[in-house]
C-alpha atoms as a PDB file:
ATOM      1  CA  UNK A   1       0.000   0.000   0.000  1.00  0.00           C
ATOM      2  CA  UNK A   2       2.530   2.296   0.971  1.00  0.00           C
ATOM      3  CA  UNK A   3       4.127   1.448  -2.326  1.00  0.00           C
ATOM      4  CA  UNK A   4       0.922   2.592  -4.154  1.00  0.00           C
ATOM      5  CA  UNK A   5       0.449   5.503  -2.148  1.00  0.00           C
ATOM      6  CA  UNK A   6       4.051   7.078  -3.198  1.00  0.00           C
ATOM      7  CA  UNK A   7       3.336   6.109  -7.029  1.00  0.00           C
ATOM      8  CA  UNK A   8       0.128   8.488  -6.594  1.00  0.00           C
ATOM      9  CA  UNK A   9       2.165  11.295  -5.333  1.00  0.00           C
ATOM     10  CA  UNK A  10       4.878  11.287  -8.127  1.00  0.00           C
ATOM     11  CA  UNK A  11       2.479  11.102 -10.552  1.00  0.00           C
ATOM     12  CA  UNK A  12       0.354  13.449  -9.280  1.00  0.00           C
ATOM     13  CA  UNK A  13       3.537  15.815  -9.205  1.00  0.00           C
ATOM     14  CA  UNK A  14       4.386  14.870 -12.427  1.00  0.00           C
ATOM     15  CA  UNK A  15       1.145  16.053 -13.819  1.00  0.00           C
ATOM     16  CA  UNK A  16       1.123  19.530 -12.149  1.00  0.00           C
ATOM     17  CA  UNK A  17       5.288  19.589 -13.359  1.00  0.00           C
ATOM     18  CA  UNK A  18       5.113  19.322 -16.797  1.00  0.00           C
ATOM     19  CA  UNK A  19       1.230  19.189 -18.044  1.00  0.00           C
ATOM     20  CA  UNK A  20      -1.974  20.774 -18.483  1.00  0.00           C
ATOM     21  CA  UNK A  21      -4.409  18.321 -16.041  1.00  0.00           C
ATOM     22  CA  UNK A  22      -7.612  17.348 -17.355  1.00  0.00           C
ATOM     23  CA  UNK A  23     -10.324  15.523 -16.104  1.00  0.00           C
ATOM     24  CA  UNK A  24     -11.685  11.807 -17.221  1.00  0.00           C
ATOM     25  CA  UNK A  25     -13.615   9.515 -17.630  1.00  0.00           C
ATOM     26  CA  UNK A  26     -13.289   5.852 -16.913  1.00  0.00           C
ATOM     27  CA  UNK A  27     -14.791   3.218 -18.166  1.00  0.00           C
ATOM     28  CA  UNK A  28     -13.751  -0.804 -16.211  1.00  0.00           C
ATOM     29  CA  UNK A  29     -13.605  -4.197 -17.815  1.00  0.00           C
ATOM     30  CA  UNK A  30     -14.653  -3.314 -21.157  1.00  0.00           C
ATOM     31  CA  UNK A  31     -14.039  -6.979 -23.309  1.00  0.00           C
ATOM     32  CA  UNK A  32     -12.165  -6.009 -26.371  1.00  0.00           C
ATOM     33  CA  UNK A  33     -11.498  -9.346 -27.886  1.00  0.00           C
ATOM     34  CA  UNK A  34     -12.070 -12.933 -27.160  1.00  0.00           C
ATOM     35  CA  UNK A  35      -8.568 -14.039 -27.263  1.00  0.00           C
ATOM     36  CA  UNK A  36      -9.527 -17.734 -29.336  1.00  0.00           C
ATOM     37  CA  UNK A  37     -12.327 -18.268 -27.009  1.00  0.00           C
ATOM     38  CA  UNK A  38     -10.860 -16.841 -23.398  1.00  0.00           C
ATOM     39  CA  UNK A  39     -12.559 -12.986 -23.565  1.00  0.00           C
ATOM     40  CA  UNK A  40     -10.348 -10.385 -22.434  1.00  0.00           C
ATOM     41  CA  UNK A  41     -10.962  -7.054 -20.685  1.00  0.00           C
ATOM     42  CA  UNK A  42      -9.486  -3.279 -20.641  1.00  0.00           C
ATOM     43  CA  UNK A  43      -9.320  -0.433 -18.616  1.00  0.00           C
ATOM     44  CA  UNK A  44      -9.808   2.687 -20.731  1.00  0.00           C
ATOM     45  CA  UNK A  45      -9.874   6.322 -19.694  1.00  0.00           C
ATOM     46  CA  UNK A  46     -10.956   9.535 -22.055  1.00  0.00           C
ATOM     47  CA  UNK A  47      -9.463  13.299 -21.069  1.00  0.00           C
ATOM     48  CA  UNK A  48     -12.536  16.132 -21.116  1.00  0.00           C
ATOM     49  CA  UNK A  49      -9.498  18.163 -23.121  1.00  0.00           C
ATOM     50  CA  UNK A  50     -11.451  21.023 -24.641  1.00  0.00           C
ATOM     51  CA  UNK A  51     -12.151  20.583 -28.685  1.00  0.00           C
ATOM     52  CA  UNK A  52     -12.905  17.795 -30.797  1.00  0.00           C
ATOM     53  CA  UNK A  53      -9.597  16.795 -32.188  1.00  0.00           C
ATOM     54  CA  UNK A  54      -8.143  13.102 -32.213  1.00  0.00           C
ATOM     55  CA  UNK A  55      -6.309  12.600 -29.263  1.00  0.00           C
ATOM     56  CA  UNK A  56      -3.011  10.563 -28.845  1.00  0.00           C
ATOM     57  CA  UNK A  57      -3.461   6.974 -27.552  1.00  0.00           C
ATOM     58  CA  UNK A  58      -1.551   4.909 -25.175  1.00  0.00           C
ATOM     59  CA  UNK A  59      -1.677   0.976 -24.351  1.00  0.00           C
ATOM     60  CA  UNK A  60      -0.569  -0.574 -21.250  1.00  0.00           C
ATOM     61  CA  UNK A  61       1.040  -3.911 -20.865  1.00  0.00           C
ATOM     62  CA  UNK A  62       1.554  -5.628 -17.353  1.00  0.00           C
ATOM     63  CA  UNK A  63       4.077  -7.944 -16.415  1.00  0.00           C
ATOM     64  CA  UNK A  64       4.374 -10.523 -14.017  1.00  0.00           C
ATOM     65  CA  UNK A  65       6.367 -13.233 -15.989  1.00  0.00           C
ATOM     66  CA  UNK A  66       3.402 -14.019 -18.549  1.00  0.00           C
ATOM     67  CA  UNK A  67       2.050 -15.813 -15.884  1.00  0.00           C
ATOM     68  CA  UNK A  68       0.481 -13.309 -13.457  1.00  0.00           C
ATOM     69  CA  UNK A  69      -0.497  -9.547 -12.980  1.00  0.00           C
ATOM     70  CA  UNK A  70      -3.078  -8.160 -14.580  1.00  0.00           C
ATOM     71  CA  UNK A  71      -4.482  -4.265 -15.591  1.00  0.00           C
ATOM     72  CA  UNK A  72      -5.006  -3.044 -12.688  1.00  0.00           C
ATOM     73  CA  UNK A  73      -0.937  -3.048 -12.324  1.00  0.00           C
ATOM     74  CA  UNK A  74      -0.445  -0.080 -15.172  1.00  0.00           C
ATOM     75  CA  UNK A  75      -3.906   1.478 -13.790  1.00  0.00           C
ATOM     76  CA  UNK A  76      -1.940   4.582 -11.994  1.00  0.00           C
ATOM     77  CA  UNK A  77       0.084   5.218 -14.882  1.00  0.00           C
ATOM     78  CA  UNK A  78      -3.200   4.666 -17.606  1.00  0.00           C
ATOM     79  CA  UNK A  79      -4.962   7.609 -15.586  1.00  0.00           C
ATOM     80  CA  UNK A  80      -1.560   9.933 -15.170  1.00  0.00           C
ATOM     81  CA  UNK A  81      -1.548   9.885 -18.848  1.00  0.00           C
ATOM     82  CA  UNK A  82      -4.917  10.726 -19.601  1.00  0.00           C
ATOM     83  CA  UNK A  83      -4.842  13.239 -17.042  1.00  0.00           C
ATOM     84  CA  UNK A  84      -2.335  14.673 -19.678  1.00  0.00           C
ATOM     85  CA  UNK A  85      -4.533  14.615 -22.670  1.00  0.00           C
ATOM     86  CA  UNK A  86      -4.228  10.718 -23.763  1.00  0.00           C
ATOM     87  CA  UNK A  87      -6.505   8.088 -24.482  1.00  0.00           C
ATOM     88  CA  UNK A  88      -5.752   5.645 -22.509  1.00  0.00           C
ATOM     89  CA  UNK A  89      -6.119   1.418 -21.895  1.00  0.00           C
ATOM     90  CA  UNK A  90      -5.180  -0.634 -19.820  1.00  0.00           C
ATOM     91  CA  UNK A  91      -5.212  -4.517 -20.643  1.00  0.00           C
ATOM     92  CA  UNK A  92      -5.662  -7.844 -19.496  1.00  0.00           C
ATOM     93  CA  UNK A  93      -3.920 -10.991 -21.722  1.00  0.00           C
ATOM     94  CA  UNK A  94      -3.898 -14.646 -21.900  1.00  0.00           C
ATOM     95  CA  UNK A  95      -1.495 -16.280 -19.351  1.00  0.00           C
ATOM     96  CA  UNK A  96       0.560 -19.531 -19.187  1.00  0.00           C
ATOM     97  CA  UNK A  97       0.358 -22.196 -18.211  1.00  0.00           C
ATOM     98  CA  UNK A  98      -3.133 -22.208 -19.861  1.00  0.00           C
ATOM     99  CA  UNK A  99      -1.779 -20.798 -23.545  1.00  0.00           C
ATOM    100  CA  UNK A 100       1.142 -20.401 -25.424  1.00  0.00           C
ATOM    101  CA  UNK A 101       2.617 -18.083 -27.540  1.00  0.00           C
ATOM    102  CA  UNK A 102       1.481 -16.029 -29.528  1.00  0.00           C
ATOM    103  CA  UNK A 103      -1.468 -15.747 -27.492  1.00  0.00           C
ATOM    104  CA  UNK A 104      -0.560 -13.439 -25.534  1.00  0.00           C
ATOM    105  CA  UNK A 105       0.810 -10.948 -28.619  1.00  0.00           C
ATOM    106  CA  UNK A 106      -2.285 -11.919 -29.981  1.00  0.00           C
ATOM    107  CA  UNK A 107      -3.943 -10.228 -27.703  1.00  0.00           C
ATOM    108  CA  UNK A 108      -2.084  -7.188 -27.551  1.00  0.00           C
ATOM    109  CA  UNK A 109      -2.444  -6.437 -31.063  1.00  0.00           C
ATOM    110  CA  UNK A 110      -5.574  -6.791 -30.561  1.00  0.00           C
ATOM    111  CA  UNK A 111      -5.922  -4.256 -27.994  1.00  0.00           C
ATOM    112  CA  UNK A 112      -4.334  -1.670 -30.751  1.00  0.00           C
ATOM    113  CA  UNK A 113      -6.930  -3.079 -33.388  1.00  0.00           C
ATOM    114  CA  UNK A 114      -9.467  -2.237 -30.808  1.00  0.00           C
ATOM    115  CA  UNK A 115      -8.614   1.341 -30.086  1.00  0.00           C
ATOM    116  CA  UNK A 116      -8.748   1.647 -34.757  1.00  0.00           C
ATOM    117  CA  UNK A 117     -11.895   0.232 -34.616  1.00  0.00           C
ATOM    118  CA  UNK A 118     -13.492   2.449 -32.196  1.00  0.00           C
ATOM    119  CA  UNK A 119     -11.030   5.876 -32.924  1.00  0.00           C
ATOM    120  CA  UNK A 120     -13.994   8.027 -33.576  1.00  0.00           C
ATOM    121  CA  UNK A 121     -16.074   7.297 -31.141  1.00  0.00           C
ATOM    122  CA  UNK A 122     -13.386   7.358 -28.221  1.00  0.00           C
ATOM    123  CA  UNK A 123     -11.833  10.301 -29.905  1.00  0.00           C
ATOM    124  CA  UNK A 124      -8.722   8.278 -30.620  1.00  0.00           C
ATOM    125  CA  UNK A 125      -6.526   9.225 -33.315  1.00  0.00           C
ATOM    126  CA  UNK A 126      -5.590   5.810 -35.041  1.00  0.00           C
ATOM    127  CA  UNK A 127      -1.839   7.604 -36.358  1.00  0.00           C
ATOM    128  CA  UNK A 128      -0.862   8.345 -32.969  1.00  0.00           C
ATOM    129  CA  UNK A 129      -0.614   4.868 -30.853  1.00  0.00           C
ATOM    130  CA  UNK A 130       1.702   3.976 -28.697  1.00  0.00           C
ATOM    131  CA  UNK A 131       2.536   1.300 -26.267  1.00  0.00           C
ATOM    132  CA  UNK A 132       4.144   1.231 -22.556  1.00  0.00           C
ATOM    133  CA  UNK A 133       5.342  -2.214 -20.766  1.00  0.00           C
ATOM    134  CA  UNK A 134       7.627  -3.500 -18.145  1.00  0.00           C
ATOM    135  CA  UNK A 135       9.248  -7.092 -17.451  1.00  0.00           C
ATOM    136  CA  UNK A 136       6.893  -9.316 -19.785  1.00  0.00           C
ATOM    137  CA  UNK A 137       4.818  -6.906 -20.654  1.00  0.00           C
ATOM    138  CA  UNK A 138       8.091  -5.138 -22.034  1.00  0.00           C
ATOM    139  CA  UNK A 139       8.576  -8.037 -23.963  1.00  0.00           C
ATOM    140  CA  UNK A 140       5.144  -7.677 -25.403  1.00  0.00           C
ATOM    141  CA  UNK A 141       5.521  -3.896 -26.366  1.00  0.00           C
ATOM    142  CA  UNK A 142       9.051  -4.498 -28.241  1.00  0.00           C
ATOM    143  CA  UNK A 143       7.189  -7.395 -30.103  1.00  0.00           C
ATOM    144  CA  UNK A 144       3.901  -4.629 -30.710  1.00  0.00           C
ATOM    145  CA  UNK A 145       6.431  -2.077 -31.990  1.00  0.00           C
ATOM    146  CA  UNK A 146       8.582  -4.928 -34.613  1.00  0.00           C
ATOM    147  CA  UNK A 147       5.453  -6.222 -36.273  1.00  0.00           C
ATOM    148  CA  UNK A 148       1.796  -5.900 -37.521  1.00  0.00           C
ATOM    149  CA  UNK A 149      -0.860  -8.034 -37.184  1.00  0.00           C
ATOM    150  CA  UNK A 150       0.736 -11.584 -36.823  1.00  0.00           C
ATOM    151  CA  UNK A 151      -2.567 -13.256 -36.407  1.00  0.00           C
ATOM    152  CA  UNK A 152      -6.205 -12.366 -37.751  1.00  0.00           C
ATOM    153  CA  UNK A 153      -8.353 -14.846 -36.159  1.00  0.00           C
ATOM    154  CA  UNK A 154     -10.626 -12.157 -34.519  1.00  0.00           C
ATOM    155  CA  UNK A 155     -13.754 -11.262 -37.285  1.00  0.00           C
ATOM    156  CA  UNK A 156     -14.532  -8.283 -35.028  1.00  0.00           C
ATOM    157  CA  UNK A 157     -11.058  -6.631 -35.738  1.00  0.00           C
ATOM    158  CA  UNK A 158     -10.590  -7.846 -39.076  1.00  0.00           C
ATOM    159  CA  UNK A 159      -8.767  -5.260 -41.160  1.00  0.00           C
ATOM    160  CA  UNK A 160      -7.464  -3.083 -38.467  1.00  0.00           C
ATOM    161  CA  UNK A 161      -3.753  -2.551 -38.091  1.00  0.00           C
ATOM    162  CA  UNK A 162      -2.044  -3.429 -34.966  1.00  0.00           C
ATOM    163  CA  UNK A 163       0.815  -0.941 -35.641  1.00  0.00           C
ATOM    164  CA  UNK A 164       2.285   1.367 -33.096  1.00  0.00           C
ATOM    165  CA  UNK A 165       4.000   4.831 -33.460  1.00  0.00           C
ATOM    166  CA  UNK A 166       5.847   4.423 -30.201  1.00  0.00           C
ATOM    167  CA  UNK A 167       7.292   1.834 -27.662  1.00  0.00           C
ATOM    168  CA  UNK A 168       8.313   2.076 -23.849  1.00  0.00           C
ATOM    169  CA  UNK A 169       9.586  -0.635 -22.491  1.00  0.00           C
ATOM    170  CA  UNK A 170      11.216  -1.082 -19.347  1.00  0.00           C
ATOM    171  CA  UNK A 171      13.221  -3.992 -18.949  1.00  0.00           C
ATOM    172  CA  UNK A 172      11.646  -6.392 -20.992  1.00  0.00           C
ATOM    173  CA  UNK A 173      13.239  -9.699 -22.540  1.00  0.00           C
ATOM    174  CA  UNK A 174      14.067  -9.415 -25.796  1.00  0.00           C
ATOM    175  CA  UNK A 175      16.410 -12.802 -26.547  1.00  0.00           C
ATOM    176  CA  UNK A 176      15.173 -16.126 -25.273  1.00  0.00           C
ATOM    177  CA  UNK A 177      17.567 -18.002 -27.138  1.00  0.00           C
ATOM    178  CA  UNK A 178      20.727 -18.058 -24.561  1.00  0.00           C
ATOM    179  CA  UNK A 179      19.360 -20.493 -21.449  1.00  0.00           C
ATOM    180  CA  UNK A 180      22.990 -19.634 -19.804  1.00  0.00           C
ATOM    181  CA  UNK A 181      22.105 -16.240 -19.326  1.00  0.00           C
ATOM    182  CA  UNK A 182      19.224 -16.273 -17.010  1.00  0.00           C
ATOM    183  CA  UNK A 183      18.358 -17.587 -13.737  1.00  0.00           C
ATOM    184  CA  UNK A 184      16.926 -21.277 -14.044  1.00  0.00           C
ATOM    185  CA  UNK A 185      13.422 -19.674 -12.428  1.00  0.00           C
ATOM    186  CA  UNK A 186      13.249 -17.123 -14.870  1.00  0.00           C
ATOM    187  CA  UNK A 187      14.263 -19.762 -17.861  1.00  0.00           C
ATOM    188  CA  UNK A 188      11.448 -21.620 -16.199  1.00  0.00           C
ATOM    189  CA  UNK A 189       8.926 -18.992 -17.062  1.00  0.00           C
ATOM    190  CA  UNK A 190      10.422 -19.055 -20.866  1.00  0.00           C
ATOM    191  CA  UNK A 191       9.922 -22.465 -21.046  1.00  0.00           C
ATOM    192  CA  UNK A 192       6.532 -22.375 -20.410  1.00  0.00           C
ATOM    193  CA  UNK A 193       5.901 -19.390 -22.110  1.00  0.00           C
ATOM    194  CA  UNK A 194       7.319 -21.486 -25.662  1.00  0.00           C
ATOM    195  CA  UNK A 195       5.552 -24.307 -24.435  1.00  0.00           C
ATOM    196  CA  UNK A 196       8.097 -26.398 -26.349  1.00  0.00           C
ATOM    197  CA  UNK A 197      11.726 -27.729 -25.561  1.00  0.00           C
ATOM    198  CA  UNK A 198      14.228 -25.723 -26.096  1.00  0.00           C
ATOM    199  CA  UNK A 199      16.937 -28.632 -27.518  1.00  0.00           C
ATOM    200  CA  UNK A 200      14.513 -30.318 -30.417  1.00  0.00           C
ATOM    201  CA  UNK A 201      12.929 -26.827 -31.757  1.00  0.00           C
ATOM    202  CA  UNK A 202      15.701 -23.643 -31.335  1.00  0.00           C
ATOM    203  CA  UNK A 203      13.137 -21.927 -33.721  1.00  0.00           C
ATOM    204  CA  UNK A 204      10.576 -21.039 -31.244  1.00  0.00           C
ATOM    205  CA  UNK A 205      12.466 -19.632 -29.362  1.00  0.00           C
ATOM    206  CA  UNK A 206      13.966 -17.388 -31.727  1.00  0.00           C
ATOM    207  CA  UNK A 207      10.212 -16.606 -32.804  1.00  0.00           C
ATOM    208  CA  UNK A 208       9.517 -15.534 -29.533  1.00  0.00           C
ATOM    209  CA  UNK A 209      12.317 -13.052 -29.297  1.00  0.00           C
ATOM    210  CA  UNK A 210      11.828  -9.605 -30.427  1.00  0.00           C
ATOM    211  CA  UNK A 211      15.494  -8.957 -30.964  1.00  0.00           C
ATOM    212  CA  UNK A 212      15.487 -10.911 -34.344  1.00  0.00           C
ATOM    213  CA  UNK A 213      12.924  -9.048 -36.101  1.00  0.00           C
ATOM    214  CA  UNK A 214      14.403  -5.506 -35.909  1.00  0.00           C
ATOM    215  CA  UNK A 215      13.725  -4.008 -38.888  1.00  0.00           C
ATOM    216  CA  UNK A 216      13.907  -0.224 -40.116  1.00  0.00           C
ATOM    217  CA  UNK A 217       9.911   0.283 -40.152  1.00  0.00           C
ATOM    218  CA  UNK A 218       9.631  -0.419 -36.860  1.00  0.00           C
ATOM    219  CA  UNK A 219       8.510   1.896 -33.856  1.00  0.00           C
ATOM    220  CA  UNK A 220      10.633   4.220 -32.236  1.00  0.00           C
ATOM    221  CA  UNK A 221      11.393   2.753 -29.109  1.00  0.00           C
ATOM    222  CA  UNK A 222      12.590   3.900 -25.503  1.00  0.00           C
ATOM    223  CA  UNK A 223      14.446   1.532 -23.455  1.00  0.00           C
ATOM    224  CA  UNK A 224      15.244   1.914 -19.442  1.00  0.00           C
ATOM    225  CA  UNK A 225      17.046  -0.617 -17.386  1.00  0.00           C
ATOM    226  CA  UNK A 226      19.052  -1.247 -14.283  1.00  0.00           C
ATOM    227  CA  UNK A 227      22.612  -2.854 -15.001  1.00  0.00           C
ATOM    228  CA  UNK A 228      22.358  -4.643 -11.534  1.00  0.00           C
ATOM    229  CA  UNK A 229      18.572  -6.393 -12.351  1.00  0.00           C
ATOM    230  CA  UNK A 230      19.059  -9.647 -11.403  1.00  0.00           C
ATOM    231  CA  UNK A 231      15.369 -11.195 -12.995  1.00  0.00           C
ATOM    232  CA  UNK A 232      16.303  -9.716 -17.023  1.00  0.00           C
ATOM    233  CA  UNK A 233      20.028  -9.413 -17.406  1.00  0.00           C
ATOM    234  CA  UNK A 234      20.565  -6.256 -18.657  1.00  0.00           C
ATOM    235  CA  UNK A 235      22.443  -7.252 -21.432  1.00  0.00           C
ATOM    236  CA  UNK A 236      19.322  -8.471 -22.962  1.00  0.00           C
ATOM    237  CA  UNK A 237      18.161  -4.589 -23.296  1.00  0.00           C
ATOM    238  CA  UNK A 238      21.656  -3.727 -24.609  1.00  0.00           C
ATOM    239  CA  UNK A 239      21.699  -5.862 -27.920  1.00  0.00           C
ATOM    240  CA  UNK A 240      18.123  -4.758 -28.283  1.00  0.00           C
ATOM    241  CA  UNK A 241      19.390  -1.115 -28.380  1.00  0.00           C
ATOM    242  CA  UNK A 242      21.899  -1.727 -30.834  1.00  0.00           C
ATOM    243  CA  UNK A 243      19.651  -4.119 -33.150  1.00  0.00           C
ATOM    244  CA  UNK A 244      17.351  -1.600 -34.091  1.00  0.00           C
ATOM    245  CA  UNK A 245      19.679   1.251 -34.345  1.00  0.00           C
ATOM    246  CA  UNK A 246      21.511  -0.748 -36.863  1.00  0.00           C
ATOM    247  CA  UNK A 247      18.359  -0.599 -38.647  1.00  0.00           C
ATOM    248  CA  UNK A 248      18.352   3.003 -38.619  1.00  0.00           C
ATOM    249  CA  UNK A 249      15.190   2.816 -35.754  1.00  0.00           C
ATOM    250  CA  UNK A 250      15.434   5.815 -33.283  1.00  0.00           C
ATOM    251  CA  UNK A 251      16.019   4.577 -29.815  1.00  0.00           C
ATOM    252  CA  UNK A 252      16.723   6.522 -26.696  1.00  0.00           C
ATOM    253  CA  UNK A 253      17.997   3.937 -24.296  1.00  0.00           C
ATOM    254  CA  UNK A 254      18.489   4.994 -20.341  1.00  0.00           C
ATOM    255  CA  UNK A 255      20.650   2.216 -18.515  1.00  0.00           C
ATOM    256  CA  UNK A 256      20.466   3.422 -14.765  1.00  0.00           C
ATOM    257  CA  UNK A 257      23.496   2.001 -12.100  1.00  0.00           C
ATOM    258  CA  UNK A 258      23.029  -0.175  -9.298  1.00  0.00           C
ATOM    259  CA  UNK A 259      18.948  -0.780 -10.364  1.00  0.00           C
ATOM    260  CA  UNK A 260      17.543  -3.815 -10.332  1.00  0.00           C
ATOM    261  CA  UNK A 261      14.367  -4.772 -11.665  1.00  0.00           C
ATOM    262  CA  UNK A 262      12.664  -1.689 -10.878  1.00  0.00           C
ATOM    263  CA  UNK A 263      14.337   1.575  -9.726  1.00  0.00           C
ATOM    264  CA  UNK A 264      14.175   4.024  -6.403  1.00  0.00           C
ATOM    265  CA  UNK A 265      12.601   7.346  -6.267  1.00  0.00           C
ATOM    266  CA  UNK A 266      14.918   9.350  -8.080  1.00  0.00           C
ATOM    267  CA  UNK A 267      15.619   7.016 -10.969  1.00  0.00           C
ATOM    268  CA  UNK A 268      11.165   6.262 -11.064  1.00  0.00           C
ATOM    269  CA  UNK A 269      10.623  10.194 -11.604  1.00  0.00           C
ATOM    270  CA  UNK A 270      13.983  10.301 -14.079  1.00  0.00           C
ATOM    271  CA  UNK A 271      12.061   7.615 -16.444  1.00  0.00           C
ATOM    272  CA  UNK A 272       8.947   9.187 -15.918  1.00  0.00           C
ATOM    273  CA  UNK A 273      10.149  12.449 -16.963  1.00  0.00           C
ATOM    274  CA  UNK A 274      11.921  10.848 -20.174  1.00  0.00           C
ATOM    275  CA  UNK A 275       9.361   8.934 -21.099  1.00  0.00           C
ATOM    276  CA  UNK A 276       6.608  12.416 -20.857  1.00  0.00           C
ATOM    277  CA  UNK A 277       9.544  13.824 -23.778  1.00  0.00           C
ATOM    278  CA  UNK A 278       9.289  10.575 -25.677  1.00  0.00           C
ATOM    279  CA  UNK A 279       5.852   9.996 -26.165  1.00  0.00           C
ATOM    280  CA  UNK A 280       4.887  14.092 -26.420  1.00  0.00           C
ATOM    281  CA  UNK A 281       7.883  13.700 -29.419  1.00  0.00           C
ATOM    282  CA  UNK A 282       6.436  11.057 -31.404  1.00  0.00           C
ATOM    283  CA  UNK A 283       2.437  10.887 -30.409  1.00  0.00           C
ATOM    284  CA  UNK A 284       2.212  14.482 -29.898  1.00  0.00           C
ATOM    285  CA  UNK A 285       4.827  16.372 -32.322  1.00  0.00           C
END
């Protein structure tokens, strides 16, 4: 709680710091796709910002190892945002054990696909989308900014685009094909994230890595991580930095010392503050 209660503060500060503050409106568990037969729900919030122009859009992606945490996680950070003139969502995804990949991109994409669909009636404007994870849901948002729609199983969202204009990830995955370099719990998580073994098909777990389909159409992307996390190895987030801006992708990557997965006050506000100039840069500008 107390943890919660200091989140509010900073970005409550961070609002009156560097924003206009707006009031919304919020609207809880709305189901946005049925995920192959497993419905899944969204937060979304709506600024009253004066006019009738298309607003910019955010999506937020939870982590919790593809296995747990849920929209409620990103909630603080979903209404900071729209406080600031964004559309925002917050979003629930399949989970493992129950399903595999790509389920759970799936999913995400079709979170985007959502927000097209419904642009003008939730005042969205379907050029300006971006995406925000951390941990797996990092994972997710690098994979949401290297691709478009991988799957089109959903006949409610057929024909929409799932691509994004912008990516914030913080300390997400990005290379599942090195078993040495992660903690046998973590590789655990992998595993069963694949759903396949590692030894007899290598390929799936280069499919699930983001890092190998860097391309130059792909989102601009900001990156933070701690150098001391012990859950990601940071080295993970480094060759993802240098993949895509060897394929001419602009990428602001923040590495911050002694963090771990997660950061203290000063380094929270620090990414917080970045990521306001990110997304106002390419969702705003």
């Amino acid at each position: 709680m107390k943890g919660r209660v200091w989140l509010g503060a900073l970005l409550s500060l961070a609002v009156a710091a560097a924003h206009a503050q707006y009031t919304y409106n919020s609207y809880y568990d709305l189901v946005y796709t049925n995920g192959g037969g497993a419905p899944q729900t969204l937060d979304l919030f709506i600024p009253n910002k004066p006019g009738t122009d298309p607003l910019p859009a955010i999506v937020f992606v939870h982590g919790g190892g593809w296995v747990g945490g849920s929209k409620e996680d990103f909630r603080g950070y979903a209404q900071y945002y729209a406080q600031t003139g964004y559309v925002t969502i917050s979003i629930n995804y399949r989970l493992t054990p129950n399903w595999h990949w790509m389920a759970q991109i799936d999913d995400c994409q079709a979170a985007v696909r959502w927000l097209r669909k419904y642009a003008s009636i939730i005042r969205v404007n379907p050029n300006k989308i971006g995406c925000c994870g951390a941990s797996a849901g990092g994972h997710l948002v690098l994979w949401m900014g290297t691709s478009d729609t991988l799957n089109d199983l959903d006949p409610d969202l057929h024909g929409y685009s799932s691509r994004v204009q912008a990516v914030v990830d913080y300390f997400g995955p990005t290379d599942m094909t090195k078993p040495y370099e992660w903690d046998p719990s973590i590789w655990f998580l992998i595993v069963s994230l694949v759903g396949r073994n590692p030894v007899s098909d290598y390929l799936a777990y280069v499919n699930v890595s983001p890092l190998y389909f860097a391309s130059p159409d792909d989102a601009p992307t900001l990156i933070f991580h701690g150098d001391s996390d012990p859950i990601v190895p940071v080295a993970q987030s480094r060759r993802m930095d240098a993949r895509l801006r060897q394929a001419g992708v602009p990428v602001w990557y923040y590495e911050y010392p002694g963090q771990g997965h997660g950061f203290n006050a000063f380094y929270s506000w620090d990414s917080l503050i970045r990521m306001n100039g990110f997304l106002d840069t390419w969702l705003r500008g």
